[in-house]
N, C-alpha and C. Protein backbone atom coordinates (compact mmCIF):
# COMPACT_ATOMS: atom_id res chain seq x y z
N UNK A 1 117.58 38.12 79.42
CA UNK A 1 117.62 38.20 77.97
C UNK A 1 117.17 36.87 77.39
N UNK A 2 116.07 36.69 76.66
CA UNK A 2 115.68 36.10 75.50
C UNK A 2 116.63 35.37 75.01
N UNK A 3 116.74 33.89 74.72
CA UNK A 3 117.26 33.31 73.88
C UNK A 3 116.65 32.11 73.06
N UNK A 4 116.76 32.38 71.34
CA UNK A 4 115.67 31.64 70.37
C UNK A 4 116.39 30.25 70.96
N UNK A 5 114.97 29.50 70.82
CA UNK A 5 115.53 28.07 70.93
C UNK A 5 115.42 27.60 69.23
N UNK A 6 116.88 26.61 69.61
CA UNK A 6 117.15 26.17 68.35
C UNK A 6 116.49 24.45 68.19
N UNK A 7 115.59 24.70 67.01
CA UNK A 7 115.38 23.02 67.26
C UNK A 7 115.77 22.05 66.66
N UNK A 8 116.79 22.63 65.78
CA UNK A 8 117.77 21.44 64.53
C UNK A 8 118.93 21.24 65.59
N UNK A 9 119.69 22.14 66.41
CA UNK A 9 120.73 21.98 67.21
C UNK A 9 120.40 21.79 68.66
N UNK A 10 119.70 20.55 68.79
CA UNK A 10 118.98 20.83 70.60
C UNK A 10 120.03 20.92 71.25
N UNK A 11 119.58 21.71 72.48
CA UNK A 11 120.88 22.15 72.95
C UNK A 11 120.54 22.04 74.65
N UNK A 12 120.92 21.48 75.91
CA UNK A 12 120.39 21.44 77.12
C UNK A 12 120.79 22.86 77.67
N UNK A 13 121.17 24.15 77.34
CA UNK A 13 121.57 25.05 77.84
C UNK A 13 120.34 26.14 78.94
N UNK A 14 120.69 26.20 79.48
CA UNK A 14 119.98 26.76 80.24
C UNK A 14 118.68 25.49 81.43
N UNK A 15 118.87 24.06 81.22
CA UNK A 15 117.95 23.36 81.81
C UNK A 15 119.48 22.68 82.12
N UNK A 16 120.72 22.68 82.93
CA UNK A 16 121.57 21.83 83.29
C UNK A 16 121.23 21.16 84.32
N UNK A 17 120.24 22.19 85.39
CA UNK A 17 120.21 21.58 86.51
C UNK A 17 118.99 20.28 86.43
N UNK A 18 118.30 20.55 85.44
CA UNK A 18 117.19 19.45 85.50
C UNK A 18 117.91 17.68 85.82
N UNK A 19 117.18 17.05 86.46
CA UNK A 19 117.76 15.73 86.24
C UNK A 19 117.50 14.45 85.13
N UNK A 20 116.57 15.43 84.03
CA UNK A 20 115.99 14.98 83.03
C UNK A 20 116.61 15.90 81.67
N UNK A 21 117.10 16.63 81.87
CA UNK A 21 117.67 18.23 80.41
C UNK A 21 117.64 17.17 79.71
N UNK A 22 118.21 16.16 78.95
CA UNK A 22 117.87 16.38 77.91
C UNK A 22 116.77 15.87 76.84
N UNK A 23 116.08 15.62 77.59
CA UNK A 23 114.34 15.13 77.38
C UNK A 23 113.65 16.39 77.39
N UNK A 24 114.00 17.67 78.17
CA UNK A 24 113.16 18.32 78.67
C UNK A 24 113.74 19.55 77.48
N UNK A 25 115.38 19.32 77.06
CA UNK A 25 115.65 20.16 76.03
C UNK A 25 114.81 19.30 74.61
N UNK A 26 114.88 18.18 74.62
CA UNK A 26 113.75 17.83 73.61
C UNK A 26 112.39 18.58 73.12
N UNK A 27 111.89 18.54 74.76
CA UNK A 27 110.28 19.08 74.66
C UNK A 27 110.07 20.70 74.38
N UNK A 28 111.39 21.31 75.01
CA UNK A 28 111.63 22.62 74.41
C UNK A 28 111.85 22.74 72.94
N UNK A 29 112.73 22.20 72.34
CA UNK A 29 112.84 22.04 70.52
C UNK A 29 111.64 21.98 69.91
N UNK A 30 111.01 20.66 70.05
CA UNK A 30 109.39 20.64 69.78
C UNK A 30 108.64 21.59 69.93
N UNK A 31 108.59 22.82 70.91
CA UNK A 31 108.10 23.53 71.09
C UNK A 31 108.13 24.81 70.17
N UNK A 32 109.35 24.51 69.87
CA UNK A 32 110.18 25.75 69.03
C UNK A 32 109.75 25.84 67.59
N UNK A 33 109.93 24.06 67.58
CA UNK A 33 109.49 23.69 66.00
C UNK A 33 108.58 24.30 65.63
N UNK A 34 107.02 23.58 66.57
CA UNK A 34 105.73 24.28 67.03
C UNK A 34 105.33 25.45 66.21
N UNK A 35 106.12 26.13 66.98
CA UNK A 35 105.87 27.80 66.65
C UNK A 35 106.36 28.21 65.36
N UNK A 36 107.52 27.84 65.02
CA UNK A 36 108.36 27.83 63.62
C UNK A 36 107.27 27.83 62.58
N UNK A 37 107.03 26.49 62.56
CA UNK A 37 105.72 25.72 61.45
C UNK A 37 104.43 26.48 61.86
N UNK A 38 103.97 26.73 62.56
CA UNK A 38 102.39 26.91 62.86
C UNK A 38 102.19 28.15 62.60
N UNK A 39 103.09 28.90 63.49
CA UNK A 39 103.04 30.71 63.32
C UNK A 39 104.41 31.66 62.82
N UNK A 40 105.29 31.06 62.04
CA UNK A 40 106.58 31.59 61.44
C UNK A 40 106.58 32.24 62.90
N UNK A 41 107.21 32.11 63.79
CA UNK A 41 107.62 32.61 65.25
C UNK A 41 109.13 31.86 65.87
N UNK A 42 109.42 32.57 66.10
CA UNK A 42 111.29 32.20 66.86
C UNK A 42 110.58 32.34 68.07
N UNK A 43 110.44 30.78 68.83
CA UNK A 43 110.43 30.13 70.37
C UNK A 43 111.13 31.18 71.16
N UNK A 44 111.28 31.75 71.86
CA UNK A 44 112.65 32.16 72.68
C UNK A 44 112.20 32.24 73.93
N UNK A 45 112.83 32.12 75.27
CA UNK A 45 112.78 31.71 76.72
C UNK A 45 114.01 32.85 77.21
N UNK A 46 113.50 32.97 78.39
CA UNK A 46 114.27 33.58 79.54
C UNK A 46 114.70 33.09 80.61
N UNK A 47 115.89 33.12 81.43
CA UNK A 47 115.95 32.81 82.71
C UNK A 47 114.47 32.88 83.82
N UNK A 48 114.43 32.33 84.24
CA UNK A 48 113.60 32.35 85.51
C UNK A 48 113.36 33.91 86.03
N UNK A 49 114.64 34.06 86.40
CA UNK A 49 115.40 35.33 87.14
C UNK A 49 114.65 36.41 86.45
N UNK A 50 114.85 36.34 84.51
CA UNK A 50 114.54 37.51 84.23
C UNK A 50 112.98 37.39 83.74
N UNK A 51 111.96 36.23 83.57
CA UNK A 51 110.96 35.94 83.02
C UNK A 51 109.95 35.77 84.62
N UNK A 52 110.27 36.60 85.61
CA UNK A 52 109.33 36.46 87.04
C UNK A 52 107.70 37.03 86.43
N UNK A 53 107.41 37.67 85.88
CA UNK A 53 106.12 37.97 85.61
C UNK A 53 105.46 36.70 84.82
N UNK A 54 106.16 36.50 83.89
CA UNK A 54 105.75 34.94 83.10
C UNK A 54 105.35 34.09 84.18
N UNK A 55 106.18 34.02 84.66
CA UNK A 55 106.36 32.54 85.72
C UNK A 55 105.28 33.03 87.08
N UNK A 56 105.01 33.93 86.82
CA UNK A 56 103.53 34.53 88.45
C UNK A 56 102.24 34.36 87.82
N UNK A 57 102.28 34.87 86.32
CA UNK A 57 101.41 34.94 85.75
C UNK A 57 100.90 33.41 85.43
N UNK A 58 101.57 32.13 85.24
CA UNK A 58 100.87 30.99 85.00
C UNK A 58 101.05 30.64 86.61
N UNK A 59 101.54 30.46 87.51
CA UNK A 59 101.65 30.12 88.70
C UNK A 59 100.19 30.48 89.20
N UNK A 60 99.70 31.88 88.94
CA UNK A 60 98.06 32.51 89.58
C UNK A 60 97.20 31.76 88.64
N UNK A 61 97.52 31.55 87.69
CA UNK A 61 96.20 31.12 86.81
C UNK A 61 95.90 29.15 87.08
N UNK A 62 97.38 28.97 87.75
CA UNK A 62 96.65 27.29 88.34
C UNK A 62 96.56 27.29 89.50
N UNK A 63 96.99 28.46 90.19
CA UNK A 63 96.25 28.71 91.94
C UNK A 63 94.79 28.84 91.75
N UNK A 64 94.75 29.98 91.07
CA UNK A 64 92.82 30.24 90.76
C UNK A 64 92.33 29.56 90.10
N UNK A 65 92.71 28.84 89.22
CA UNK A 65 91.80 28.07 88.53
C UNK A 65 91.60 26.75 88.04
N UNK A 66 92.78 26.25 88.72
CA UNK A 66 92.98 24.64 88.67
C UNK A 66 93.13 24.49 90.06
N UNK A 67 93.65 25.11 91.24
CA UNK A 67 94.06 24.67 92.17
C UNK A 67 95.38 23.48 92.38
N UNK A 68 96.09 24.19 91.64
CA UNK A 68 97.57 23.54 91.50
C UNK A 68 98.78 24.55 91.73
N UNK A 69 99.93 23.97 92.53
CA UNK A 69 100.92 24.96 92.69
C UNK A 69 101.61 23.88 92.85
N UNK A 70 103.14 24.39 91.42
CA UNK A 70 103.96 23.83 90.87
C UNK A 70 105.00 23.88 92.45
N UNK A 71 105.99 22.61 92.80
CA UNK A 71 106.67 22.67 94.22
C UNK A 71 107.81 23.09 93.05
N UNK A 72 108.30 22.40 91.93
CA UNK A 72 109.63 22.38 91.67
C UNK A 72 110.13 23.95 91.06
N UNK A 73 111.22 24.32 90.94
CA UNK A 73 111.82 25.68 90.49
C UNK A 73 111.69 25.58 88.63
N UNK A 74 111.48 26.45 88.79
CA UNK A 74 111.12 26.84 87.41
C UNK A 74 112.38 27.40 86.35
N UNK A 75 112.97 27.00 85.52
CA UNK A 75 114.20 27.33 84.89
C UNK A 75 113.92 28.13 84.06
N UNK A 76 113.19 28.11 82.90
CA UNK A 76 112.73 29.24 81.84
C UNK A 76 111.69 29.32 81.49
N UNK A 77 111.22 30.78 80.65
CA UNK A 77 109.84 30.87 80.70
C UNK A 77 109.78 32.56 79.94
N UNK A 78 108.58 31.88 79.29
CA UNK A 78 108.33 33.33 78.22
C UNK A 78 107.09 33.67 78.31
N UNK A 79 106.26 34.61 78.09
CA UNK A 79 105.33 35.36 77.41
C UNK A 79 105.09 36.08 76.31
N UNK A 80 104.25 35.94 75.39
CA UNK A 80 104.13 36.93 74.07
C UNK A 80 102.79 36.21 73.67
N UNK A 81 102.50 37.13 72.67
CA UNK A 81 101.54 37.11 71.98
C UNK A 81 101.66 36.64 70.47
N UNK A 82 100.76 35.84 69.89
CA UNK A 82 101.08 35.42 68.51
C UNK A 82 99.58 35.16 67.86
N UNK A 83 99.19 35.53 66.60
CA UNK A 83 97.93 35.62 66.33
C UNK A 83 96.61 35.44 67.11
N UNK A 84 96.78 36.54 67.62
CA UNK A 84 95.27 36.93 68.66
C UNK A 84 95.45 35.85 69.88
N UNK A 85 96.64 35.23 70.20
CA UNK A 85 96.74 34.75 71.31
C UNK A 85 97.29 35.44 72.32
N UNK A 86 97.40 35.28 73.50
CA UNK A 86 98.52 35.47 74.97
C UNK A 86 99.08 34.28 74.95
N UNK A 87 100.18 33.84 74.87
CA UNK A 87 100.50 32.54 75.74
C UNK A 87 101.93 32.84 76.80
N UNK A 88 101.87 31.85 77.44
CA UNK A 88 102.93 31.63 78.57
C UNK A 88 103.38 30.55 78.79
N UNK A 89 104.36 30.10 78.70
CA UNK A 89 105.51 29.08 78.57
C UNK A 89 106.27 29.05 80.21
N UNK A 90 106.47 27.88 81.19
CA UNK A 90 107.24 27.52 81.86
C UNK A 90 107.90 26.05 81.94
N UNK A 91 109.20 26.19 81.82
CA UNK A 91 109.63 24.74 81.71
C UNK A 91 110.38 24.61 83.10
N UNK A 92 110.22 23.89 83.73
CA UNK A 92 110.51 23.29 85.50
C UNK A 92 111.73 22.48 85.51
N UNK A 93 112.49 22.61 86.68
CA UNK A 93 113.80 21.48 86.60
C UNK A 93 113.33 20.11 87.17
N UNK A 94 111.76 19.50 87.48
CA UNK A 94 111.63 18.17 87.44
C UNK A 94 111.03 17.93 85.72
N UNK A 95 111.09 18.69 84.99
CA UNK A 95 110.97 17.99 83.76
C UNK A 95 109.34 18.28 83.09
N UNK A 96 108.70 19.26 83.76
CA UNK A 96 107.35 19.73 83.48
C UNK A 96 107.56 20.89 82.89
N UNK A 97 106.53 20.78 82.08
CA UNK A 97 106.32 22.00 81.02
C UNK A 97 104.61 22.57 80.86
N UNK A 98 104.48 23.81 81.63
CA UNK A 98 103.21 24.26 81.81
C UNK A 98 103.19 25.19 80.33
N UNK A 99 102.06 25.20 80.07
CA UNK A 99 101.52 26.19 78.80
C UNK A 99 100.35 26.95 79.48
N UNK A 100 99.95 28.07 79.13
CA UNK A 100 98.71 28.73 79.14
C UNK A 100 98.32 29.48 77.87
N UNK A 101 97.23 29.98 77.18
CA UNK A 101 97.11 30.49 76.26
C UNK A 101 95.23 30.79 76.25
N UNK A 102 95.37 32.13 75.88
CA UNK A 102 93.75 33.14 76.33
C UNK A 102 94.23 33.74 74.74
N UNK A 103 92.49 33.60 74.59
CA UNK A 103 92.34 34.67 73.52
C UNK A 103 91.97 36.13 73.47
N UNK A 104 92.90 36.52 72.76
CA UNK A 104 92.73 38.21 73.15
C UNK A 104 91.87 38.87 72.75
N UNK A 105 91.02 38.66 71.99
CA UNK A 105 89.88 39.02 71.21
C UNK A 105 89.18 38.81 72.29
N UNK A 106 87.76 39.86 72.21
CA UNK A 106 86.72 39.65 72.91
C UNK A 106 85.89 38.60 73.00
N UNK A 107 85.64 37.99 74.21
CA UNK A 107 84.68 36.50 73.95
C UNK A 107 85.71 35.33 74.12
N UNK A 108 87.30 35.17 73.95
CA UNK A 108 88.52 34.35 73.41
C UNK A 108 87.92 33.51 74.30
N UNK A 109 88.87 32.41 74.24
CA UNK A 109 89.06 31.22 74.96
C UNK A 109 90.50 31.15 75.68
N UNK A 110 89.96 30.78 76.90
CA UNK A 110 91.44 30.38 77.84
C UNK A 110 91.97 28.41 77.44
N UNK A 111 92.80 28.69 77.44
CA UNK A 111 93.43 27.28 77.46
C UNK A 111 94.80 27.03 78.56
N UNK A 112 95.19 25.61 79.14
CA UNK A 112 95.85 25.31 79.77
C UNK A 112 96.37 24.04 79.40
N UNK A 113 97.59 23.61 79.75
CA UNK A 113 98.62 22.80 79.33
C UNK A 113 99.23 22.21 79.60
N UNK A 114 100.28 21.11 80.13
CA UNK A 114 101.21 20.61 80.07
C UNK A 114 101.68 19.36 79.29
N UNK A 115 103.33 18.85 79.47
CA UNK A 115 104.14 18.21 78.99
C UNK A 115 104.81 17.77 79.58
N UNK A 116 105.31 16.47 79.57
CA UNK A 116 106.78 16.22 80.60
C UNK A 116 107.09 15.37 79.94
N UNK A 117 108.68 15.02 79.76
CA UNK A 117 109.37 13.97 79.29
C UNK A 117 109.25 12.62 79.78
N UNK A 118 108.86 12.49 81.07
CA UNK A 118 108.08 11.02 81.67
C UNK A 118 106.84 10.65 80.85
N UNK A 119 106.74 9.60 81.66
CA UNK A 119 105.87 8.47 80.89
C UNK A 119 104.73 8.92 81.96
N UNK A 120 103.34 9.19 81.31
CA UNK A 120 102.69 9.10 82.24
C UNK A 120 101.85 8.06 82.68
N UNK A 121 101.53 7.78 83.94
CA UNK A 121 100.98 6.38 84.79
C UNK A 121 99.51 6.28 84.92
N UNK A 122 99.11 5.10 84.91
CA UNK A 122 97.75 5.50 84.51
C UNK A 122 97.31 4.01 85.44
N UNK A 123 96.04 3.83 86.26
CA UNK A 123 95.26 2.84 86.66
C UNK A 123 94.67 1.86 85.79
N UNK A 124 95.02 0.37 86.08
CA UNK A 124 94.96 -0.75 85.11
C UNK A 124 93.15 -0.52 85.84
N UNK A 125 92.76 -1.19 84.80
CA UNK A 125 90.83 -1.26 84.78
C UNK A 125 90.05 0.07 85.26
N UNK A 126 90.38 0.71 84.89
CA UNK A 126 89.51 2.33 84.71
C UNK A 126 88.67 2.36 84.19
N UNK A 127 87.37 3.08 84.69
CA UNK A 127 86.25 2.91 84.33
C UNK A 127 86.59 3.95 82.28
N UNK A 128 85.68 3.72 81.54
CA UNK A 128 85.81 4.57 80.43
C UNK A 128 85.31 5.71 80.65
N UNK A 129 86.48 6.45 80.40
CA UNK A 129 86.27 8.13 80.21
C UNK A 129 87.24 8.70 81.72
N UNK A 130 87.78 7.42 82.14
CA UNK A 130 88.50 8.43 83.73
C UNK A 130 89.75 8.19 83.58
N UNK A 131 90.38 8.19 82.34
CA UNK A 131 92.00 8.84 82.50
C UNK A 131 92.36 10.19 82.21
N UNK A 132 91.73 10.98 82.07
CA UNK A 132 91.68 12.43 82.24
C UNK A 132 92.03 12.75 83.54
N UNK A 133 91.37 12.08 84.57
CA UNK A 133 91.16 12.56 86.28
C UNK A 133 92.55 11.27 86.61
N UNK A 134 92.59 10.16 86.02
CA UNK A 134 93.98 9.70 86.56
C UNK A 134 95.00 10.13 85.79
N UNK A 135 95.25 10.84 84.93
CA UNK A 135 96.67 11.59 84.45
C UNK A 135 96.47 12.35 85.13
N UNK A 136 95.74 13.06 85.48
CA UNK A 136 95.61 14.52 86.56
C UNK A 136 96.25 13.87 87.95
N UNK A 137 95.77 12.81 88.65
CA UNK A 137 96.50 12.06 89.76
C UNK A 137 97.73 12.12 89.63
N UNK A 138 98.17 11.74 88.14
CA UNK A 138 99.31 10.76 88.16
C UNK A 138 100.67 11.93 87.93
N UNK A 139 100.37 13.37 87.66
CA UNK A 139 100.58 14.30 87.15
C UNK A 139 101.09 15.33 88.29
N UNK A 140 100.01 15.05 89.42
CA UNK A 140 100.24 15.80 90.60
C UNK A 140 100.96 15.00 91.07
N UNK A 141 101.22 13.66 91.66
CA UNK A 141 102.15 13.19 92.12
C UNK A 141 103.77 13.18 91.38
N UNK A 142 103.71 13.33 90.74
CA UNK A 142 105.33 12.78 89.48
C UNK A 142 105.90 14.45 89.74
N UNK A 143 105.48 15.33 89.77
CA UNK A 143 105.76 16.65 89.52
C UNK A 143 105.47 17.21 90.77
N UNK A 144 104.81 16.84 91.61
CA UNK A 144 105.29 17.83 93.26
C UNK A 144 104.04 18.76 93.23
N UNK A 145 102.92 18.65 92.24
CA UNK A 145 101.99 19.71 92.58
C UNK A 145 101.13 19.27 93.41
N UNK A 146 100.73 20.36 94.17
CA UNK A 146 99.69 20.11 95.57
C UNK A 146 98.35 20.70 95.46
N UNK A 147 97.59 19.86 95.62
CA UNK A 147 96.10 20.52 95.95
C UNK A 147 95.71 21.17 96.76
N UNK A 148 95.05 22.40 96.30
CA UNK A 148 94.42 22.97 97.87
C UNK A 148 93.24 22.53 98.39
């Protein structure tokens, strides 16, 4: 069962086990806000347990198409649709937050996502234009995802 996230009352419920909740109940609020303001939409998330299609459905789409598979357990996670979008929401108990979002309209655009309450790490003297590919480094290491 669905429950709206509240983002005036953040609340760590349902992310206890994280070792980060309440950063990660932060990034959930924000999220909530998000939707509130952008698309008059009530955020709402599911257990893991009961949101398994959500959570397969972005899991295949960074096997096939990023070549990423999340190691950590996944706590909540939604799917729905909101002006001519799909999106899919998973928030992880190391503190990662995957997004996906395809346009449903013919022709749409796919999009992909994340968030985490860490700081992300980045290589001192990088050439210009390659912290894209070192947050991607720095991203797979901090969060347990593996390359194939």
């Amino acid at each position: 069962m669905r429950q709206i996230v509240d983002f005036v009352n953040v609340s760590e419920a349902g992310l206890e086990s994280s070792p980060v909740a309440p950063a990660l109940a932060g990034l959930r609020a924000n999220e909530a806000r998000y939707f509130k303001n952008k698309y008059d939409y009530d955020f709402a998330l599911g257990s893991a347990a009961d949101e398994a299609e959500a959570i397969g459905w972005v899991a295949r789409i960074l096997a096939e198409e990023r070549d990423i598979v999340i190691a950590s357990s996944p706590l909540q996670a939604a799917a729905f649709e909101v002006e001519g979008y799909r999106m899919a929401y998973v928030f992880y108990e190391s503190g990662l937050s995957i997004n996906v979002m395809y346009g449903v309209d013919e022709g749409g655009s796919a999009l992909s996502g994340s968030s985490s309450p860490r700081a992300w790490t980045f290589r001192k003297n990088s050439p210009p234009g390659s912290s894209l590919l070192d947050r991607s480094r720095s991203w797979r290491a901090q969060f347990g995802a593996r390359i194939s």
